[in-house]
Protein backbone atom coordinates (compact mmCIF):
# COMPACT_ATOMS: atom_id res chain seq x y z
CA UNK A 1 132.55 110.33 131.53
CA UNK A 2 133.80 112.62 128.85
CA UNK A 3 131.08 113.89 126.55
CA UNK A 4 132.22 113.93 123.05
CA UNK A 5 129.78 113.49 120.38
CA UNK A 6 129.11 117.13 119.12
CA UNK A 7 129.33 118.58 115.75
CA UNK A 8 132.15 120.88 116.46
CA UNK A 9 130.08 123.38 114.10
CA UNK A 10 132.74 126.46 115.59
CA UNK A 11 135.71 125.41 114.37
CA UNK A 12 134.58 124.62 110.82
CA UNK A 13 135.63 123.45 108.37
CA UNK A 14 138.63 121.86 110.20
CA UNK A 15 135.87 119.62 112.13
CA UNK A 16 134.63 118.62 109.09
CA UNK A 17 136.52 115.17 109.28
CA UNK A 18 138.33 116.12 112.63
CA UNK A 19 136.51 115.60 115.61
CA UNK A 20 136.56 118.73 117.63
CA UNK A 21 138.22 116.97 120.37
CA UNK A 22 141.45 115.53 118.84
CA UNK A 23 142.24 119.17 118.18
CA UNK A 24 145.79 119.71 119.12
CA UNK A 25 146.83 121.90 122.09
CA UNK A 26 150.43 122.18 120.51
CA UNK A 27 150.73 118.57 119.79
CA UNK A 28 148.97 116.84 121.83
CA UNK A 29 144.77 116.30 121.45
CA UNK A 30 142.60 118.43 123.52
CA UNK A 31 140.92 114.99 125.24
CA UNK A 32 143.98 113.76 126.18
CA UNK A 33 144.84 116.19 128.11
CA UNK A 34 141.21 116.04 129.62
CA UNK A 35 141.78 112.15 129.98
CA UNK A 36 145.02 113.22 132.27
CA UNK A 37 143.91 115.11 134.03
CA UNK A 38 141.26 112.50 135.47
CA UNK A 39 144.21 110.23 135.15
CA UNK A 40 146.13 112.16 137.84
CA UNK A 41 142.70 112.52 139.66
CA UNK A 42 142.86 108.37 140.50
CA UNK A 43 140.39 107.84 137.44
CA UNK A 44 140.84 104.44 135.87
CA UNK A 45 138.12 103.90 133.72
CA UNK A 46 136.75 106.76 131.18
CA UNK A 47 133.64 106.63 129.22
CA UNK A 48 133.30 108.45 126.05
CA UNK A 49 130.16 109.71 124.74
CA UNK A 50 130.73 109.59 120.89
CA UNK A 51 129.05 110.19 117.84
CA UNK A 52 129.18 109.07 114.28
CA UNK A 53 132.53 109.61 112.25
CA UNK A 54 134.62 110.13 115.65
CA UNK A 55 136.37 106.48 115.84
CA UNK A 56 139.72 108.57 115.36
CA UNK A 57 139.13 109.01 119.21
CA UNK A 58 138.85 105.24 120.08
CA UNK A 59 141.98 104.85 118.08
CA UNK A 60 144.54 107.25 120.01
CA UNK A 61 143.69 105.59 122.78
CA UNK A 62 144.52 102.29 121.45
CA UNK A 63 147.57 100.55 120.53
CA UNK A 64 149.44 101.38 117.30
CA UNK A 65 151.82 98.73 116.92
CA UNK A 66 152.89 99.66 112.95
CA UNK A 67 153.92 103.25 114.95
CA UNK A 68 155.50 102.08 118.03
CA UNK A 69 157.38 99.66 116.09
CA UNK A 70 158.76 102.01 113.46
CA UNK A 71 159.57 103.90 116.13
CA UNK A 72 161.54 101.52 117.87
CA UNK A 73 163.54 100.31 114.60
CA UNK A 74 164.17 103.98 113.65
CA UNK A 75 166.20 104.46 117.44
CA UNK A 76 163.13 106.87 119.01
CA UNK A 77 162.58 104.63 122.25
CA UNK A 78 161.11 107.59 123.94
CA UNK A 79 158.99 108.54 121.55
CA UNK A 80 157.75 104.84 121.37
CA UNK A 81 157.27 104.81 124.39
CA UNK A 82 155.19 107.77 124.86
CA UNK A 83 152.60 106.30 122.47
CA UNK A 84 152.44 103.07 124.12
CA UNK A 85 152.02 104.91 127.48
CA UNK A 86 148.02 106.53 125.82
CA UNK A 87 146.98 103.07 125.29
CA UNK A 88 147.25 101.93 128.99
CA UNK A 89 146.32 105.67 130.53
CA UNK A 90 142.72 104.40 131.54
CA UNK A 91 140.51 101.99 130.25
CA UNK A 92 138.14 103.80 127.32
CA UNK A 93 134.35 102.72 126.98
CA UNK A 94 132.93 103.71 124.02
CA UNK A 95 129.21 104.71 124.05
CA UNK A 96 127.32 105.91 121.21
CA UNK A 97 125.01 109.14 121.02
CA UNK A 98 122.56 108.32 118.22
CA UNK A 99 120.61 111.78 118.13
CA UNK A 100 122.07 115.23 119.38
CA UNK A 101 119.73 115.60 121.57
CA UNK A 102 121.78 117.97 124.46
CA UNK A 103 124.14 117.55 127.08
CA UNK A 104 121.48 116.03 129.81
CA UNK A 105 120.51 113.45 127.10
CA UNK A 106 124.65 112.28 126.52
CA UNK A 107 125.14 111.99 129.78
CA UNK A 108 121.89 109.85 130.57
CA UNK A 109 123.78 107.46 127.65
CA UNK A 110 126.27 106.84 129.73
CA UNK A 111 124.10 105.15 132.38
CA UNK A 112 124.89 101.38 132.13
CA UNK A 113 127.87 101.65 131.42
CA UNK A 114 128.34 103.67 134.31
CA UNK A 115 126.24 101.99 136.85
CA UNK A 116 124.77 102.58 140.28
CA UNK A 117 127.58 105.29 141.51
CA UNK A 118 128.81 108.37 141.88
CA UNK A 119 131.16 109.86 138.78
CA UNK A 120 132.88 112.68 137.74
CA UNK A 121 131.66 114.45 134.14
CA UNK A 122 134.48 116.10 131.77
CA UNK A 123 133.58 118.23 128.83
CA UNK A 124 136.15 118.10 126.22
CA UNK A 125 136.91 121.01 125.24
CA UNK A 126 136.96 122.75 128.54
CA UNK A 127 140.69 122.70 130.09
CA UNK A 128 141.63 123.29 133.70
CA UNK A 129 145.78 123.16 134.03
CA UNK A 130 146.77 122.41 137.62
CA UNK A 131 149.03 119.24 136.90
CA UNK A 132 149.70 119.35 140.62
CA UNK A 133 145.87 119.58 141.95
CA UNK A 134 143.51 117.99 139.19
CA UNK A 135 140.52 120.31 138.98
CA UNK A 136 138.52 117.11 138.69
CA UNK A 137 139.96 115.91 141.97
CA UNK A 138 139.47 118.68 143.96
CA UNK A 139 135.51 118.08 142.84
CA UNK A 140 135.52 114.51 144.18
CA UNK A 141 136.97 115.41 147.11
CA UNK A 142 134.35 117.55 148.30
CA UNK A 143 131.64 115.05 146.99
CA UNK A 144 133.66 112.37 149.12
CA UNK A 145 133.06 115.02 152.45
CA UNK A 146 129.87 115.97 151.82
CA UNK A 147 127.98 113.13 150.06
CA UNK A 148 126.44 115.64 147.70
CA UNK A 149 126.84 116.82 144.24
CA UNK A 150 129.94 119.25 143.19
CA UNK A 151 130.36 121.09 140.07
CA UNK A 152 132.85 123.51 139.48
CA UNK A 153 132.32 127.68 139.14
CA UNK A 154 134.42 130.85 138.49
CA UNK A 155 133.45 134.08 138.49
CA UNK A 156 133.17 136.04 135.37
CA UNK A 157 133.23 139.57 134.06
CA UNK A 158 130.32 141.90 134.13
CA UNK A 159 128.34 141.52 130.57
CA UNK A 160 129.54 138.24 130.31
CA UNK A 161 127.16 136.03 132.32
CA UNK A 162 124.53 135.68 129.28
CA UNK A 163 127.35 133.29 127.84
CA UNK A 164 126.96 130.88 131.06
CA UNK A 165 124.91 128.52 133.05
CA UNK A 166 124.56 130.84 136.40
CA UNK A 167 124.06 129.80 139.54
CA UNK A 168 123.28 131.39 143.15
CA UNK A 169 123.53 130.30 146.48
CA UNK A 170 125.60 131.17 149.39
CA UNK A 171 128.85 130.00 151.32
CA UNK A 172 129.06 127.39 154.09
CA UNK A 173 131.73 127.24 156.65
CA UNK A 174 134.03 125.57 154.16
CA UNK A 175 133.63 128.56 151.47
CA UNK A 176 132.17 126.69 148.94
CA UNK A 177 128.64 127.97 147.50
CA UNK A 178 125.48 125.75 148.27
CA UNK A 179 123.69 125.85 145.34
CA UNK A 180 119.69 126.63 145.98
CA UNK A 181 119.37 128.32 142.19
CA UNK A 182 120.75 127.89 138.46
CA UNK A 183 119.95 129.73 135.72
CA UNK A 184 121.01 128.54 132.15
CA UNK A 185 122.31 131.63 129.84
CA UNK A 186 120.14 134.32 131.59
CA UNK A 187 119.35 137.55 129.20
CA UNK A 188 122.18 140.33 129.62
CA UNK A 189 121.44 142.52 132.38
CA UNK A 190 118.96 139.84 134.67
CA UNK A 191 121.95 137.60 135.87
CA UNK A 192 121.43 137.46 139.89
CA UNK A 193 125.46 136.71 140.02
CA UNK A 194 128.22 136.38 138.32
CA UNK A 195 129.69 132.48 139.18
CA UNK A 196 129.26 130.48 136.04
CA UNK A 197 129.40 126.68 135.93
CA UNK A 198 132.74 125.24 134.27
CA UNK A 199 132.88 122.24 132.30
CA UNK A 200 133.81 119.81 135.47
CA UNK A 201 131.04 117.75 137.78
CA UNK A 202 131.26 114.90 140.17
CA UNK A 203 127.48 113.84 140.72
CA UNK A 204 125.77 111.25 143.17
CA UNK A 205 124.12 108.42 141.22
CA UNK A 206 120.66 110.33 142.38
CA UNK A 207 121.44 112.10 139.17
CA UNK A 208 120.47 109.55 137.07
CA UNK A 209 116.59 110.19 138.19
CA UNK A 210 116.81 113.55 137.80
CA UNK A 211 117.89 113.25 134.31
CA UNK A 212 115.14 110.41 133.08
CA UNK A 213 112.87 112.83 134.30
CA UNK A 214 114.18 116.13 132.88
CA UNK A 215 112.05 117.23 129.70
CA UNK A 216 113.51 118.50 126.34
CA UNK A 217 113.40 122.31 126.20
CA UNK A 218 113.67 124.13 122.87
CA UNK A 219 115.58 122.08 120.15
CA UNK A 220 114.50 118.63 122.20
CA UNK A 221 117.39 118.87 124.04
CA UNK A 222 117.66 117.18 127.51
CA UNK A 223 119.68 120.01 129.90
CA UNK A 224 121.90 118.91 132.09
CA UNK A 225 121.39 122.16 133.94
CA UNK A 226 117.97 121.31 134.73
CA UNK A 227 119.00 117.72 136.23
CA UNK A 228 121.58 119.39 138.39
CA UNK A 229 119.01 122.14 139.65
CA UNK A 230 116.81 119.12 140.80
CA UNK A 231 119.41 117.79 142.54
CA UNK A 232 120.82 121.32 144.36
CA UNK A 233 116.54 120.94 145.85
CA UNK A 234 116.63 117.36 146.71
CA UNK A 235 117.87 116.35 150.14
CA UNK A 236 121.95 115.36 148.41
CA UNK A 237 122.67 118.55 147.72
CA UNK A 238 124.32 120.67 145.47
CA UNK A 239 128.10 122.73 146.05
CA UNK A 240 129.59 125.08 143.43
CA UNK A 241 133.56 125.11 144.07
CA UNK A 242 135.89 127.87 142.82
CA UNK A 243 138.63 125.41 141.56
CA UNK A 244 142.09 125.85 141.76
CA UNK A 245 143.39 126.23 138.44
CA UNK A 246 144.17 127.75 134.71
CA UNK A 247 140.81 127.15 132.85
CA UNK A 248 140.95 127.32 128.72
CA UNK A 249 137.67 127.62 127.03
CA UNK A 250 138.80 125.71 123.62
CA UNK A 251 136.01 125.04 122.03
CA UNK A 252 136.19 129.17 121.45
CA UNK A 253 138.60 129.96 118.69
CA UNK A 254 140.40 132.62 120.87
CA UNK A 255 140.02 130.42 123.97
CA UNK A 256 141.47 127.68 121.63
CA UNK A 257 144.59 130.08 120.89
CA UNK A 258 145.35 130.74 123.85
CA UNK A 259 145.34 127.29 125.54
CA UNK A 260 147.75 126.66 122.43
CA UNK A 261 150.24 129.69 123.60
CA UNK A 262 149.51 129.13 127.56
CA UNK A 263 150.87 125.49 126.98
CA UNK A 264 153.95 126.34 124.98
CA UNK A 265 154.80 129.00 127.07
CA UNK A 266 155.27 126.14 129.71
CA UNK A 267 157.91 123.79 127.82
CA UNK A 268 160.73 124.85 128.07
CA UNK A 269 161.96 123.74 124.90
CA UNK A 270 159.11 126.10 123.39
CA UNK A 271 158.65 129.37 125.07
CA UNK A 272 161.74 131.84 124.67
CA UNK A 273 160.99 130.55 121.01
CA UNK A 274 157.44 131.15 121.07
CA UNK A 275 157.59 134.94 123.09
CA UNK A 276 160.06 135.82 120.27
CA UNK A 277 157.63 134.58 117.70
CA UNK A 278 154.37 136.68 119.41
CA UNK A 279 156.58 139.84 119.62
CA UNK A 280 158.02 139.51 115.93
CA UNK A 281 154.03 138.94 114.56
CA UNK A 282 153.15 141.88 116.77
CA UNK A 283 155.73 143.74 115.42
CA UNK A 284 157.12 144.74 118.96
């Protein structure tokens, strides 16, 4: 499930009528490019958590026959066809979040939709390039082994950690971290460690307890943080893994940059084009 019905209040006033995930990364929308990667990961079926004024999303993944068709008559078969390929990538459930009432509380939509069983949680504006190794996949992989909850982690810089959820634990014979703590955007200076969670989980359906019992904090928001914490406790388990992987932070305007020059550097069509274009802005 892809979580997708905030305000997008950073990147105003462009998310004014734009939902912050149909952003483009060069030219193609931030959530598709999430929805691949889960596509690539063996995902068929994606739920999207969405809010009011976001049916834009519904509609790129649906069929645009006016386009394909003018497409087609104009002589761009390849183009046509790339269109027609995002309506059949995966089959999109639409849920809606009525209130914003946190992360915890648009996941727990998802829950009948979703069903008794384990699944894998995307944030949309969090980008993990590794078109050979989904980042997603290498989650579910180690849920598959292990039977217990995986999110992904990276280490960040010193001073940085306030700007994280933080969690501590230590390494099983495997290397990846068994969670026993997390810590939700400790004060600067109190951090007990530097791995902060990414925006990738694959959870046990045991999760869906935690989070109908998880109480709003400040803001009545429902944390998502706090349901996974429960779970890292309970007998399932908890594992933080250090995924293999490019990670973009775009829903931060520089993050957002630079997924936009990190994925034009890589088409080949693009990049001598765009490395003249930094160095003449630059002035180099």
């Amino acid at each position: 499930m892809i979580p997708a019905a905030g305000l997008g209040t950073r990147f105003l006033p462009a998310t004014k009528a734009i939902p912050k995930e149909m952003l483009p990364i060069v030219d193609v929308p931030t959530l598709q490019l999430v929805v691949e990667e889960a596509v690539r990961a063996g995902v068929t079926d994606v739920v999207v958590i969405n809010g009011r004024n976001k049916g834009s999303i519904e509609d790129h993944f649906d069929h645009a026959f006016e386009l394909e068709r003018t497409l087609r008559d104009r002589g761009n078969q390849e183009l046509a066809d790339a269109m027609a390929r995002i309506s059949t990538m995966v089959r999109l459930i639409s849920v809606r979040q009525k209130s914003p009432n946190g992360l915890g509380h648009a996941v727990l939509c998802a829950r009948e939709a979703i069903g008794d069983e384990s699944f894998a949680i995307l944030l949309g504006d969090d980008l993990i390039d590794n078109d050979a190794n989904p980042g997603i996949g290498q989650l579910a992989r180690v849920h598959e082994a292990t039977g217990a909850g995986a999110i992904a982690i990276m280490e960040v810089p010193e001073g940085k950690e306030h700007m994280y959820g933080i969690v501590v634990g230590e390494r099983d014979a495997t290397g990846h971290l068994r969670i026993r703590d997390m810590i939700e955007k400790p004060k600067p200076g109190t951090s007990p460690s530097r791995w902060a969670i990414v925006g990738r989980y694959v959870v046990p359906p045991a999760i869906w307890g935690h989070l109908a019992a998880t109480k709003p904090t400040v803001g009545g928001e429902i944390q998502l943080t706090d349901a996974l914490f429960e779970l890292a406790k309970s007998p399932a388990g908890l594992y933080g893994v250090v995924v293999e992987g490019t990670r973009h932070d775009a829903g931060d305007k520089l993050g957002y940059l630079r997924a936009n020059l990190a994925y034009a550097l890589k088409r080949p069509e693009l990049r001598d084009a765009v490395i003249a274009l930094c160095r003449e802005i630059a002035g180099t």
